[in-house]
PDB file of N, CA and C in Angstrom:
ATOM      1  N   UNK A   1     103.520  96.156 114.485  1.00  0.00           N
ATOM      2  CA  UNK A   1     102.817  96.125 113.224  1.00  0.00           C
ATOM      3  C   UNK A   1     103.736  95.480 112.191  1.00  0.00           C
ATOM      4  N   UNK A   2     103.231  94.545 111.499  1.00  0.00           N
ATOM      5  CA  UNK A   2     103.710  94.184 110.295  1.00  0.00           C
ATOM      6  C   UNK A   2     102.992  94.193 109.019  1.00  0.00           C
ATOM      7  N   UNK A   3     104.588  94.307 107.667  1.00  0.00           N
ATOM      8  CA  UNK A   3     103.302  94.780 106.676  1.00  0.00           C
ATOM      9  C   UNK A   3     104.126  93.609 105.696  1.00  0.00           C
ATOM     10  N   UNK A   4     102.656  93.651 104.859  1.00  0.00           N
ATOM     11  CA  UNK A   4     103.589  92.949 103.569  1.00  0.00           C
ATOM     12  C   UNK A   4     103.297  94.074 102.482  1.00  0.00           C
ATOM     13  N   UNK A   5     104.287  94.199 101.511  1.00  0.00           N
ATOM     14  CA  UNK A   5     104.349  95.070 100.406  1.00  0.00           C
ATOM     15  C   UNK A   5     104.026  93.996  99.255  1.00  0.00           C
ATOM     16  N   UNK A   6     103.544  94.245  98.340  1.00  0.00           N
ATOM     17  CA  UNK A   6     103.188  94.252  96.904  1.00  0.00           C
ATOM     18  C   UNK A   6     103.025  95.130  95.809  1.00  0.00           C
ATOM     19  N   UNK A   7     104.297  94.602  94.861  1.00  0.00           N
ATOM     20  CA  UNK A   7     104.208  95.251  94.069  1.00  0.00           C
ATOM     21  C   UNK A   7     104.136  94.879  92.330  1.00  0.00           C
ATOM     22  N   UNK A   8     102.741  95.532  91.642  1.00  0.00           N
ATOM     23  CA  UNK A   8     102.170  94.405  90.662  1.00  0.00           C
ATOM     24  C   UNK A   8     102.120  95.547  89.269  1.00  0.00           C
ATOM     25  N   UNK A   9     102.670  94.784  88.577  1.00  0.00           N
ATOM     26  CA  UNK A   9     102.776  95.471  87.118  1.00  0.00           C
ATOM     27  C   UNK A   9     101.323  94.641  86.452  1.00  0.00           C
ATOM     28  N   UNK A  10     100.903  95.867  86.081  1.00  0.00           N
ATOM     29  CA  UNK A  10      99.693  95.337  85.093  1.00  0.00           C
ATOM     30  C   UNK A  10      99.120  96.531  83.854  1.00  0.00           C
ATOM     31  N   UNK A  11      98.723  95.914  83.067  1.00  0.00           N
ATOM     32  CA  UNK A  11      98.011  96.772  81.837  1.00  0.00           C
ATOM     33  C   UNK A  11      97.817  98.205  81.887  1.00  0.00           C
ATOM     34  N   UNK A  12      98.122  98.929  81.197  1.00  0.00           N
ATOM     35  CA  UNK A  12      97.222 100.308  81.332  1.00  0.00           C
ATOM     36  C   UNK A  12      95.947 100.281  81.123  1.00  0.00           C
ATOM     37  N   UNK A  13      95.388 100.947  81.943  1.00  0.00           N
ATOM     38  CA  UNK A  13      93.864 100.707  82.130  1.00  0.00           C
ATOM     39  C   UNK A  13      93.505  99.525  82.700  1.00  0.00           C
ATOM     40  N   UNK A  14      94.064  98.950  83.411  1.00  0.00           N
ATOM     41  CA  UNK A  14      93.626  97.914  84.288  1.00  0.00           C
ATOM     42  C   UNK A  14      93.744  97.701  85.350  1.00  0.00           C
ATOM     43  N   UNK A  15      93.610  99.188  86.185  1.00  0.00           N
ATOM     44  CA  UNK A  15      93.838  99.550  87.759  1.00  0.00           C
ATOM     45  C   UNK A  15      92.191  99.792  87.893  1.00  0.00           C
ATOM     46  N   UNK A  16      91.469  99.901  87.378  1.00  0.00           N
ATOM     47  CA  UNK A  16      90.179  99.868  87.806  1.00  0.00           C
ATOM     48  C   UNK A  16      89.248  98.217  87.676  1.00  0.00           C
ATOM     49  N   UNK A  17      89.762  97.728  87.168  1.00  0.00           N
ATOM     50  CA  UNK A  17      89.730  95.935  87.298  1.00  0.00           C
ATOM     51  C   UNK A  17      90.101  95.445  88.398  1.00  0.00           C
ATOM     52  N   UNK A  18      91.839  95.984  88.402  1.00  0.00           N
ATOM     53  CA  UNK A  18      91.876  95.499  90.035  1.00  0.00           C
ATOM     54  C   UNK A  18      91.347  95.854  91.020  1.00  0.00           C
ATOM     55  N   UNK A  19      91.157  97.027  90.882  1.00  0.00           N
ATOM     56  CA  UNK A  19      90.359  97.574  92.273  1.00  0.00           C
ATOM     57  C   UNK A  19      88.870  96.941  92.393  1.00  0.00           C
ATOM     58  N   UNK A  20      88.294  96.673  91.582  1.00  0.00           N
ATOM     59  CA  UNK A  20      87.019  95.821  91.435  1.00  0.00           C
ATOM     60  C   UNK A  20      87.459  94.611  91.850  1.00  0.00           C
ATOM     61  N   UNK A  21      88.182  93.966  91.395  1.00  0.00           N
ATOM     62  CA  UNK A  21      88.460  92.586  91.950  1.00  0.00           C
ATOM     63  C   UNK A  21      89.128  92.621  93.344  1.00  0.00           C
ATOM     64  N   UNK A  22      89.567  93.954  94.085  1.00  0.00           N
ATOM     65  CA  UNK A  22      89.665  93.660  95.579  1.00  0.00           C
ATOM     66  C   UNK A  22      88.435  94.532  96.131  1.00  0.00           C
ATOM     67  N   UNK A  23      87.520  94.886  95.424  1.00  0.00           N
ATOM     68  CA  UNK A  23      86.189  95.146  96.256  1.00  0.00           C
ATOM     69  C   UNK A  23      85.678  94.104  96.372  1.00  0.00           C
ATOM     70  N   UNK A  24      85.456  92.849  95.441  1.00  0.00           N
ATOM     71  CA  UNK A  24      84.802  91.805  95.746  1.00  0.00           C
ATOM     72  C   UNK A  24      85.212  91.173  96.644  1.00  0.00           C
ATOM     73  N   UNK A  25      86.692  91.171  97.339  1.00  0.00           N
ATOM     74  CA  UNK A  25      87.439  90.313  98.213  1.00  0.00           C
ATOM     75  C   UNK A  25      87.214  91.214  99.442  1.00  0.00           C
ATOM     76  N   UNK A  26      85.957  91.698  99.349  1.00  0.00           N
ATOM     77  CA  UNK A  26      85.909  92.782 101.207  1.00  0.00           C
ATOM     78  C   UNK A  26      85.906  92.028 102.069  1.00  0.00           C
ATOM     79  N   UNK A  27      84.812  90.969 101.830  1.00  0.00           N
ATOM     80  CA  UNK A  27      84.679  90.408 102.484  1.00  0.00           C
ATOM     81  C   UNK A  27      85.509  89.313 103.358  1.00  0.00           C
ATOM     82  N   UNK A  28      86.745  88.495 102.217  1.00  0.00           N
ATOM     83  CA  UNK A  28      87.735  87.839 102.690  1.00  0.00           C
ATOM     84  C   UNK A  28      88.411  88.614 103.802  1.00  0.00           C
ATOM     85  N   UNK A  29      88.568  89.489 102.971  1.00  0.00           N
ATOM     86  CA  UNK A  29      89.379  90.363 103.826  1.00  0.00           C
ATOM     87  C   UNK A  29      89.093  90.578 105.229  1.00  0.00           C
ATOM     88  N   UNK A  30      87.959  91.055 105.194  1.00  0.00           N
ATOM     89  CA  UNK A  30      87.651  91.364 106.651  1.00  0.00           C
ATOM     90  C   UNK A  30      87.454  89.719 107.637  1.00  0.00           C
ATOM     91  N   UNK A  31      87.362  89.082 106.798  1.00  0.00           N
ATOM     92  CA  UNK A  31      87.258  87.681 108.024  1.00  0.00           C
ATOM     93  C   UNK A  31      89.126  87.558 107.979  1.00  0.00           C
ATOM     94  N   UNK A  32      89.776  87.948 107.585  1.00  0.00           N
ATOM     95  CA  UNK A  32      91.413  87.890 108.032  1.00  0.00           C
ATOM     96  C   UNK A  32      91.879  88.246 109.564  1.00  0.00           C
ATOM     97  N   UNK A  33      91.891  87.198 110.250  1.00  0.00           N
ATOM     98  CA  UNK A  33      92.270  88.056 111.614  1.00  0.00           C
ATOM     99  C   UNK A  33      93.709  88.674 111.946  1.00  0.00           C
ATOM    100  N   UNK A  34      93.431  89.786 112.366  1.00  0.00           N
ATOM    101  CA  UNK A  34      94.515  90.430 112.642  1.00  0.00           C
ATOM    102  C   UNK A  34      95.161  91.748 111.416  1.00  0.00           C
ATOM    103  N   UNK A  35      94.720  91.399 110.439  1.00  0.00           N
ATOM    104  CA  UNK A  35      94.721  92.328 109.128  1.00  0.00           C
ATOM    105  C   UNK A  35      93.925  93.771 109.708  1.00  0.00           C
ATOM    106  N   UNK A  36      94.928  95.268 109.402  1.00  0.00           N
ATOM    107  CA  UNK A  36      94.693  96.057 109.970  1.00  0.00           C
ATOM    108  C   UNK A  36      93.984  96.721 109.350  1.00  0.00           C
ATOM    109  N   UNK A  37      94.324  96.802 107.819  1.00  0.00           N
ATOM    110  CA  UNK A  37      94.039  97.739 106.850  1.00  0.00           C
ATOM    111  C   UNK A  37      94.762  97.213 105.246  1.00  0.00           C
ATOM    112  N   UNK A  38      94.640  97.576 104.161  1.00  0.00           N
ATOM    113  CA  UNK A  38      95.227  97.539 102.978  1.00  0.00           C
ATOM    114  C   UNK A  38      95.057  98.447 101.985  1.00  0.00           C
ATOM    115  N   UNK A  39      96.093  99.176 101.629  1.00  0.00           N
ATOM    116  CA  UNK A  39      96.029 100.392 100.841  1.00  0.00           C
ATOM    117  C   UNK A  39      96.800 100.052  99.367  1.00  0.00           C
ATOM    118  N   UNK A  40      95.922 100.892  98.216  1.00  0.00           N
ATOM    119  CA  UNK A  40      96.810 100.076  96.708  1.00  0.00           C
ATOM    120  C   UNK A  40      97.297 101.618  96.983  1.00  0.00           C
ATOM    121  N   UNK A  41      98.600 102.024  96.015  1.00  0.00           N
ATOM    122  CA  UNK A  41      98.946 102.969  95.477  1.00  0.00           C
ATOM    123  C   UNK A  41      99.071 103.373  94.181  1.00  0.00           C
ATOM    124  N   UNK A  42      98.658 103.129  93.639  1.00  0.00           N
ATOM    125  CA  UNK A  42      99.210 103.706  92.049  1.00  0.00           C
ATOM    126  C   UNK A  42     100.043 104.700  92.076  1.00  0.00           C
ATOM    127  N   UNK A  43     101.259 103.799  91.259  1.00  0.00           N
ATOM    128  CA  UNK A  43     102.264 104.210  90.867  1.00  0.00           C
ATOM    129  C   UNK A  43     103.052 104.640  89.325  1.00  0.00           C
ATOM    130  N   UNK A  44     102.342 104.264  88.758  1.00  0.00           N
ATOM    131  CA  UNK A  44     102.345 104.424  87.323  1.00  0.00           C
ATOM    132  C   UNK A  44     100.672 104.142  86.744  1.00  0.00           C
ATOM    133  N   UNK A  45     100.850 103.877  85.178  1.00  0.00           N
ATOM    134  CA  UNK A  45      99.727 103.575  84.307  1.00  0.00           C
ATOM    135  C   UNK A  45      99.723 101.693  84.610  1.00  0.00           C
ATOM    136  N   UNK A  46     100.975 101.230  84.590  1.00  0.00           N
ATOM    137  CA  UNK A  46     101.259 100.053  84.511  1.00  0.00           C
ATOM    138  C   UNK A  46     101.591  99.578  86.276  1.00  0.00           C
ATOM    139  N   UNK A  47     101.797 100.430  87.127  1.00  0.00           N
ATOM    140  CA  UNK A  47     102.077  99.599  88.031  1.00  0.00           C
ATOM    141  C   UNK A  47     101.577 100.395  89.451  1.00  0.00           C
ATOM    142  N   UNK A  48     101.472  99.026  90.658  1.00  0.00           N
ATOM    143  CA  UNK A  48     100.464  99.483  91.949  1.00  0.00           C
ATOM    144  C   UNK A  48     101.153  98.702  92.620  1.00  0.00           C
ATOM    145  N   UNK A  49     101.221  99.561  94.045  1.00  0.00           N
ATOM    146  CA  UNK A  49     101.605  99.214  95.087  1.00  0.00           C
ATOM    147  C   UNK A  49     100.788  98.968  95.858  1.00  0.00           C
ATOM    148  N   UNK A  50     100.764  97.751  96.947  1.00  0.00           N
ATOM    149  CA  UNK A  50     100.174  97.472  97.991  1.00  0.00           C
ATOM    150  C   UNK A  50     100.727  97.127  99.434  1.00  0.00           C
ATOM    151  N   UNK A  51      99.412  97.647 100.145  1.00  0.00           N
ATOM    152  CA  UNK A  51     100.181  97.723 101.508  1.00  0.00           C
ATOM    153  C   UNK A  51      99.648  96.838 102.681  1.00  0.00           C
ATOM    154  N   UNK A  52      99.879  95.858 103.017  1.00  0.00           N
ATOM    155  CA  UNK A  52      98.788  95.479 104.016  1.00  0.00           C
ATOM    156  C   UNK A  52      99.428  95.692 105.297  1.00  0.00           C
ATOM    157  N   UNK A  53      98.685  95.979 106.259  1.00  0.00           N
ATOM    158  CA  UNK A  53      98.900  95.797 107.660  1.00  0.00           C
ATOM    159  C   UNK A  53      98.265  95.212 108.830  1.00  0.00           C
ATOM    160  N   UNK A  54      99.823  94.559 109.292  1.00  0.00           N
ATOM    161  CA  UNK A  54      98.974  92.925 110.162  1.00  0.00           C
ATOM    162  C   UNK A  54      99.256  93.451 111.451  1.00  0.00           C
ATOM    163  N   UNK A  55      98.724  92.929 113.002  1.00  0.00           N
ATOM    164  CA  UNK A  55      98.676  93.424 113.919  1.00  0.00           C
ATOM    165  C   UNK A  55     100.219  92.651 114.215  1.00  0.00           C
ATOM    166  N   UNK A  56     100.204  91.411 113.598  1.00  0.00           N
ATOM    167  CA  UNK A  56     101.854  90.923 114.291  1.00  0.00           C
ATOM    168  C   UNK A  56     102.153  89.859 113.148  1.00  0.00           C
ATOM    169  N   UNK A  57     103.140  89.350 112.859  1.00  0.00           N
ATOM    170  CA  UNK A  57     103.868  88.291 111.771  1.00  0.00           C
ATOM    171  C   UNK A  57     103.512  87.197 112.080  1.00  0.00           C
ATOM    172  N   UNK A  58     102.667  86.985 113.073  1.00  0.00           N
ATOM    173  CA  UNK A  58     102.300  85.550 113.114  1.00  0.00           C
ATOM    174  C   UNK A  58     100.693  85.497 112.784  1.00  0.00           C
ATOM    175  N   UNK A  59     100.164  86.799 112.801  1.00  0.00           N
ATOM    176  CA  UNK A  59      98.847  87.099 111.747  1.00  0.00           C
ATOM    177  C   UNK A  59      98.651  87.134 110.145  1.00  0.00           C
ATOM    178  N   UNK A  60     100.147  87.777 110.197  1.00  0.00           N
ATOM    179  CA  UNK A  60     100.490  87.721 108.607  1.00  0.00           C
ATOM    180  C   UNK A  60     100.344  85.974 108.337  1.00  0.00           C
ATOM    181  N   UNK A  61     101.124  85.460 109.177  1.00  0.00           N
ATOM    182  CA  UNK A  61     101.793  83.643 108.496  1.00  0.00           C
ATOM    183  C   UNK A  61     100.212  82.826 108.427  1.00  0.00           C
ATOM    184  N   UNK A  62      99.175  83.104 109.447  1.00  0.00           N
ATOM    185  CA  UNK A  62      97.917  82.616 109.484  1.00  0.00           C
ATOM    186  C   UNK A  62      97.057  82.399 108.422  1.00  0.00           C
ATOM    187  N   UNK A  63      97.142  84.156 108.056  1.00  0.00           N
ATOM    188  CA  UNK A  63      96.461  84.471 106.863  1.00  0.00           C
ATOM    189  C   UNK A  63      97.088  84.194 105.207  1.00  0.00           C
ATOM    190  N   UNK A  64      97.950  83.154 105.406  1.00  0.00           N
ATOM    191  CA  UNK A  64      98.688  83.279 103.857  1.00  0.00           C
ATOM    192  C   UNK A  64      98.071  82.045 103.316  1.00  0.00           C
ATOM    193  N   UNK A  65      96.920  81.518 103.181  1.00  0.00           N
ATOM    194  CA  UNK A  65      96.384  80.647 102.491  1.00  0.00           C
ATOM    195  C   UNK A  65      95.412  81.362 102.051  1.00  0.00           C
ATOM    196  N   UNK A  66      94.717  82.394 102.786  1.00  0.00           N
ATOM    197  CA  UNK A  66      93.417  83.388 102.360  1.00  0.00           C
ATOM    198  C   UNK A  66      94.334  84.310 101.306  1.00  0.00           C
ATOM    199  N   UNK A  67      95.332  84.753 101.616  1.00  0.00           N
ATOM    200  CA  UNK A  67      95.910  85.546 100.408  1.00  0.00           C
ATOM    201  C   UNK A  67      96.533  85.073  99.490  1.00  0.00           C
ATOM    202  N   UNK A  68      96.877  83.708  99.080  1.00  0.00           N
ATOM    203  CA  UNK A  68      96.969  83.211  97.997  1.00  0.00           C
ATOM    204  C   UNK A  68      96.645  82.883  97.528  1.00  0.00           C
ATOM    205  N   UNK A  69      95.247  82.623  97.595  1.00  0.00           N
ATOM    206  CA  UNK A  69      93.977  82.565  96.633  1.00  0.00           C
ATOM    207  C   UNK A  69      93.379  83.917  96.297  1.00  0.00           C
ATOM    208  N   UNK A  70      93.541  85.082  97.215  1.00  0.00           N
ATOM    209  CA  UNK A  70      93.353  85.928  96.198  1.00  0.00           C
ATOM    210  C   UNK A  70      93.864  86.624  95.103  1.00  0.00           C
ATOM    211  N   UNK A  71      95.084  86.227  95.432  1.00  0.00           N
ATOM    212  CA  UNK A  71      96.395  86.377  94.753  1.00  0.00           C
ATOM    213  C   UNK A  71      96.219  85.859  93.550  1.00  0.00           C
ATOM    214  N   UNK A  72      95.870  84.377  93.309  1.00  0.00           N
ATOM    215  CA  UNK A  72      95.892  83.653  92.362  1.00  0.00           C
ATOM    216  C   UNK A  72      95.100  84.354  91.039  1.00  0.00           C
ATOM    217  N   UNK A  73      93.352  84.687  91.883  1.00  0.00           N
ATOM    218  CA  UNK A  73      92.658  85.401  91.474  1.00  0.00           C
ATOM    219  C   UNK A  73      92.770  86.819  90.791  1.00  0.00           C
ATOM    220  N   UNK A  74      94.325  87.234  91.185  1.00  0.00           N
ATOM    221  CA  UNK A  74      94.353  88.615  90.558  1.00  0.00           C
ATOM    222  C   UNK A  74      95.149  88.471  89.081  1.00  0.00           C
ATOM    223  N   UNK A  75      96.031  87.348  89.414  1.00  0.00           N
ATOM    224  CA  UNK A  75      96.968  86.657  88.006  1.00  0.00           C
ATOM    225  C   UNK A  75      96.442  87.050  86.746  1.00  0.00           C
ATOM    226  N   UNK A  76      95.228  87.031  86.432  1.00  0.00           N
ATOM    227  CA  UNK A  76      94.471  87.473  84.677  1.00  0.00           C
ATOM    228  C   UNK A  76      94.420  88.990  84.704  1.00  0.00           C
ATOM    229  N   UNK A  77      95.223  89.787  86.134  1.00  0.00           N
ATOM    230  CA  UNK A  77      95.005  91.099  85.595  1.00  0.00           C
ATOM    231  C   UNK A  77      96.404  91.945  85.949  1.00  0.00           C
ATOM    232  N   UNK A  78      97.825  91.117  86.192  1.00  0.00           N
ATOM    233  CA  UNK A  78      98.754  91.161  85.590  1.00  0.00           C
ATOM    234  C   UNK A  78      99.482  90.704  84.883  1.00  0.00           C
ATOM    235  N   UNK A  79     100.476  91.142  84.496  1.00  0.00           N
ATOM    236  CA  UNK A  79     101.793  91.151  83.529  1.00  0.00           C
ATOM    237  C   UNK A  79     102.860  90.272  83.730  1.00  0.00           C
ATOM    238  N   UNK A  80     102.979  90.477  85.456  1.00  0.00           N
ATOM    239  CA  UNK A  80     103.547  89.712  85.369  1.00  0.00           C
ATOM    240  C   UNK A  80     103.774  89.211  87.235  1.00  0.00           C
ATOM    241  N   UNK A  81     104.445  87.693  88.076  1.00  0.00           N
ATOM    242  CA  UNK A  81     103.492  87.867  88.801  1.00  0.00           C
ATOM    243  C   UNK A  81     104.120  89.027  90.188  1.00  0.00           C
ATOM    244  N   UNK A  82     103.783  89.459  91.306  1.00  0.00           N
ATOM    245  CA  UNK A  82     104.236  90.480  91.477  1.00  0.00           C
ATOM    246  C   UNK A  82     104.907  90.191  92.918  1.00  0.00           C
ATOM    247  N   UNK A  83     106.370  91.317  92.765  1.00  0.00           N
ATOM    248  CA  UNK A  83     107.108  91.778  93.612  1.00  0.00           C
ATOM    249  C   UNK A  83     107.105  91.621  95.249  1.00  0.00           C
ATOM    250  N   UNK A  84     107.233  90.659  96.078  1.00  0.00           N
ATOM    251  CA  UNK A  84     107.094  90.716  97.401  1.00  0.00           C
ATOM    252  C   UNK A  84     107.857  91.384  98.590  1.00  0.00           C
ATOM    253  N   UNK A  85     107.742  91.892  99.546  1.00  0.00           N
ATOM    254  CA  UNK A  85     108.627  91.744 100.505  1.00  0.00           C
ATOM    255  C   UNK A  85     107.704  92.237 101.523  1.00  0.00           C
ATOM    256  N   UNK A  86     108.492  91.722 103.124  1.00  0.00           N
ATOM    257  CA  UNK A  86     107.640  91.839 104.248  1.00  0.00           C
ATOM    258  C   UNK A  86     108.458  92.612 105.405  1.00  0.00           C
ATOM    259  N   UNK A  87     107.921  92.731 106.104  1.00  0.00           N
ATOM    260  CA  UNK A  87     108.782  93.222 107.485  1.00  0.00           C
ATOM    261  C   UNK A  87     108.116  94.110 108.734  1.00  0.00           C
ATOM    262  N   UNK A  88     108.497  94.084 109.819  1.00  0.00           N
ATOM    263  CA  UNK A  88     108.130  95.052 110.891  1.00  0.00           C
ATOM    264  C   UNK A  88     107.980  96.147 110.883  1.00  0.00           C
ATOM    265  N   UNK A  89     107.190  97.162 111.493  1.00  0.00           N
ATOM    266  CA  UNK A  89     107.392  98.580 111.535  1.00  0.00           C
ATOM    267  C   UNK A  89     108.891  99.057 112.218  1.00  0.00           C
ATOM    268  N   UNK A  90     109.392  99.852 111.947  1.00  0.00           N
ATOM    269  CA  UNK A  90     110.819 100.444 112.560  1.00  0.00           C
ATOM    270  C   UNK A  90     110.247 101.533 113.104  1.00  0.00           C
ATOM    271  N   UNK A  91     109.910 102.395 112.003  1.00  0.00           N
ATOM    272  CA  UNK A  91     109.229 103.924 112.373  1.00  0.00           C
ATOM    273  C   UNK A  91     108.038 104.523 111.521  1.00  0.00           C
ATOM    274  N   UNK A  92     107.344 105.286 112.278  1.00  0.00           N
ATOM    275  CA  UNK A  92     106.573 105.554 112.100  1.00  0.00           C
ATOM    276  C   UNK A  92     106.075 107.014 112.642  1.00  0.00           C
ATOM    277  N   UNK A  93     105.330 108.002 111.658  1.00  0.00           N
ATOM    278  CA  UNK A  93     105.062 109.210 111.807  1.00  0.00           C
ATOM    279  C   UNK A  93     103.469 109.713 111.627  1.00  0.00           C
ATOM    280  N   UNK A  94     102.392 109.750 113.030  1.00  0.00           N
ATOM    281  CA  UNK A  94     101.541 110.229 112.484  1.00  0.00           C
ATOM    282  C   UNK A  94     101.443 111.385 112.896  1.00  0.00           C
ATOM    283  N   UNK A  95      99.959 112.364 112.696  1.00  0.00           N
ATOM    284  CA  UNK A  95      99.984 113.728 112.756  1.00  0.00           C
ATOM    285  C   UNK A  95      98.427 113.894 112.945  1.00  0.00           C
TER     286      UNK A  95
END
């Protein structure tokens, strides 16, 4: 499993914008092959974490023209543009 992290500073009161603007992207989303899942976190008033998960890094590299257009698309609803990093699962705990 691989994930990419995002992490996006934006407005107070403007975590329900974004989340509207990745309901409209369900659909992208789901034509992403190999994309497992994507979870936001809110982390503050001003800032959200995101999680995506790819079945392997060469699903991630496929899909990075579909996510930079949605990306682009999210730009009018941050601050500033946001925080990347990627990597493999190491460990993992379910229950």
């Amino acid at each position: 499993m691989f994930y990419r992290l995002n992490r996006v500073k934006h407005e107070a009161g403007k975590r329900d914008s974004l989340v509207a603007y990745l309901k409209s992207q369900e659909s992208t989303l789901s034509s992403i092959e190999g994309l497992q899942s994507v979870t936001i976190v809110g982390v503050s008033e001003t800032e959200s974490m995101g999680l995506a998960a790819y079945e392997s890094e060469d699903h991630f590299n496929v899909a990075q023209e579909k996510i930079q257009e949605m990306m682009a698309g999210m730009m009018p609803l941050m601050t500033a543009p946001p925080d990347t990093d990627t990597g493999n699962v190491i460990w993992s705990f379910k229950k």
